[in-house]
Protein backbone atom coordinates (compact mmCIF):
# COMPACT_ATOMS: atom_id res chain seq x y z
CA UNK A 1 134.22 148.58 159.48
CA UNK A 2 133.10 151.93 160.91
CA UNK A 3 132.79 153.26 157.50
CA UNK A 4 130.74 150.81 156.33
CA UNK A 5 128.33 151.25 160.04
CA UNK A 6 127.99 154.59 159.07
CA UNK A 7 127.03 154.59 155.34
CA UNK A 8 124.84 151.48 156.24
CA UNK A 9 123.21 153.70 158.99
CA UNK A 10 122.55 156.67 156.56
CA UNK A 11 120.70 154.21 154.19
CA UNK A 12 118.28 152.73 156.93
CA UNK A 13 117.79 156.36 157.82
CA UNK A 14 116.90 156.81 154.32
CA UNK A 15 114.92 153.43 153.89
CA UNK A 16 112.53 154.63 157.32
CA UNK A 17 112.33 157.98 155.41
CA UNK A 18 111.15 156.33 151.98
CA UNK A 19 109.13 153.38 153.88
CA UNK A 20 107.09 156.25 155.65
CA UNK A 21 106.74 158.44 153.13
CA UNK A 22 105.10 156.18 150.33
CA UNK A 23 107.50 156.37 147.42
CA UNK A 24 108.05 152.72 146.76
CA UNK A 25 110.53 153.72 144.08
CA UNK A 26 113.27 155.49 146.32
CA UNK A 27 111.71 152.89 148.81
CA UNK A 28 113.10 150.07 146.33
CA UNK A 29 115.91 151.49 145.73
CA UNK A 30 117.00 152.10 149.29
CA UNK A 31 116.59 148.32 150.05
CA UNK A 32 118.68 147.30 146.69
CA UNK A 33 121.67 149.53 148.52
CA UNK A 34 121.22 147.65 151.79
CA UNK A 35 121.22 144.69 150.71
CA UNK A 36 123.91 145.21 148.42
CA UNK A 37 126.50 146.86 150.96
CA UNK A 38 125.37 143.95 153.21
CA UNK A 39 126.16 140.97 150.56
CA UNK A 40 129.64 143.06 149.45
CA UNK A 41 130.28 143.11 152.73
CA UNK A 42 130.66 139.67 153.76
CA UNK A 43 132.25 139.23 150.49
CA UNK A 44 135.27 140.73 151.41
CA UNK A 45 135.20 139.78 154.89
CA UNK A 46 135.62 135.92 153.59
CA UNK A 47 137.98 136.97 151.30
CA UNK A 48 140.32 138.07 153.95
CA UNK A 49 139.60 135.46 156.88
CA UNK A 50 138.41 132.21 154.59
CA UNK A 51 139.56 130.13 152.33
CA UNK A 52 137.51 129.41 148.76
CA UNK A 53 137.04 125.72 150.19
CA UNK A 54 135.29 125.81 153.81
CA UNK A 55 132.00 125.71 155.31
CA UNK A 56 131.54 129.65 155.13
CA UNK A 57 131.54 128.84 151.25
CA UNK A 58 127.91 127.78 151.79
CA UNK A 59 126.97 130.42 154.14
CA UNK A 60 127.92 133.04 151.08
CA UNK A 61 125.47 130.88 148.66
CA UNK A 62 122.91 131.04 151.49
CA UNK A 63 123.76 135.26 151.63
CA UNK A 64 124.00 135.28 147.62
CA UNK A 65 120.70 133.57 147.59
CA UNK A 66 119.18 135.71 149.96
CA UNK A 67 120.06 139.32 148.15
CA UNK A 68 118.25 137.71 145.00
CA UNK A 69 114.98 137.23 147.49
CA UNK A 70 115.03 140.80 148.69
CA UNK A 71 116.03 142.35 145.12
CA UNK A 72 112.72 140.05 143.87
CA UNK A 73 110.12 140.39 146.67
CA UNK A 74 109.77 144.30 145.64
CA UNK A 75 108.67 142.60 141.82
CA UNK A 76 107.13 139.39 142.67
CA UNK A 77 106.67 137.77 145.73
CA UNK A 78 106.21 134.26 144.62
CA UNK A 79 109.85 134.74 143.51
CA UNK A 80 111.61 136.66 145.93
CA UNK A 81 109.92 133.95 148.54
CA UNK A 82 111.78 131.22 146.79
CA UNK A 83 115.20 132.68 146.88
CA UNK A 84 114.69 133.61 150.19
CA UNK A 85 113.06 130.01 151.24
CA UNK A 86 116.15 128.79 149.11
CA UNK A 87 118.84 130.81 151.21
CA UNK A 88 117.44 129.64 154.54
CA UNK A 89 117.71 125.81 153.30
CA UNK A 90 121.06 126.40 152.17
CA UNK A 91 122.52 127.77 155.34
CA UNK A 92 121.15 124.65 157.33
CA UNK A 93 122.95 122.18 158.77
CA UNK A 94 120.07 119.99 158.40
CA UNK A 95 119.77 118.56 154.89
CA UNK A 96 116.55 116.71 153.14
């Protein structure tokens, strides 16, 4: 857990750096790495404290759907906004 702080740290260091400096591609890049370490993260958290069938199944889909939002919003925002919009509706305990 403090590894992963750490490294995760570095990155948003490095994301600030890129953000600031204009490079969108090393910008981009940063944010696929985040997001990434983020998503991998709470992958392997669930596998150790969860079970495949439970709740936190859907929070993972909701996660899941997310990282394809933030890996699209740097191409297209119409996209990335509907895998985002998706990821929010999916974690809700309200249902339409």
């Amino acid at each position: 857990m403090t590894l992963f702080i750490v490294v995760y740290l570095l990155a948003l260091c490095c994301y600030f750096y890129t953000r600031t400096s204009g490079n969108k591609k090393y910008r981009a890049v940063n944010k696929y790495i985040m997001a990434t370490m983020y998503l991998v993260f709470a992958f392997v958290t669930f596998h150790q404290r969860y079970e495949l069938v439970s709740y936190e199944t859907v929070l993972l889909l909701a996660l899941f759907l997310a990282w394809m939002g933030d890996v699209f919003l740097v191409f297209d925002f119409g996209r990335g906004g509907t895998f985002s919009f998706a990821g929010t509706m999916r974690s809700s305990p309200i249902t339409f």
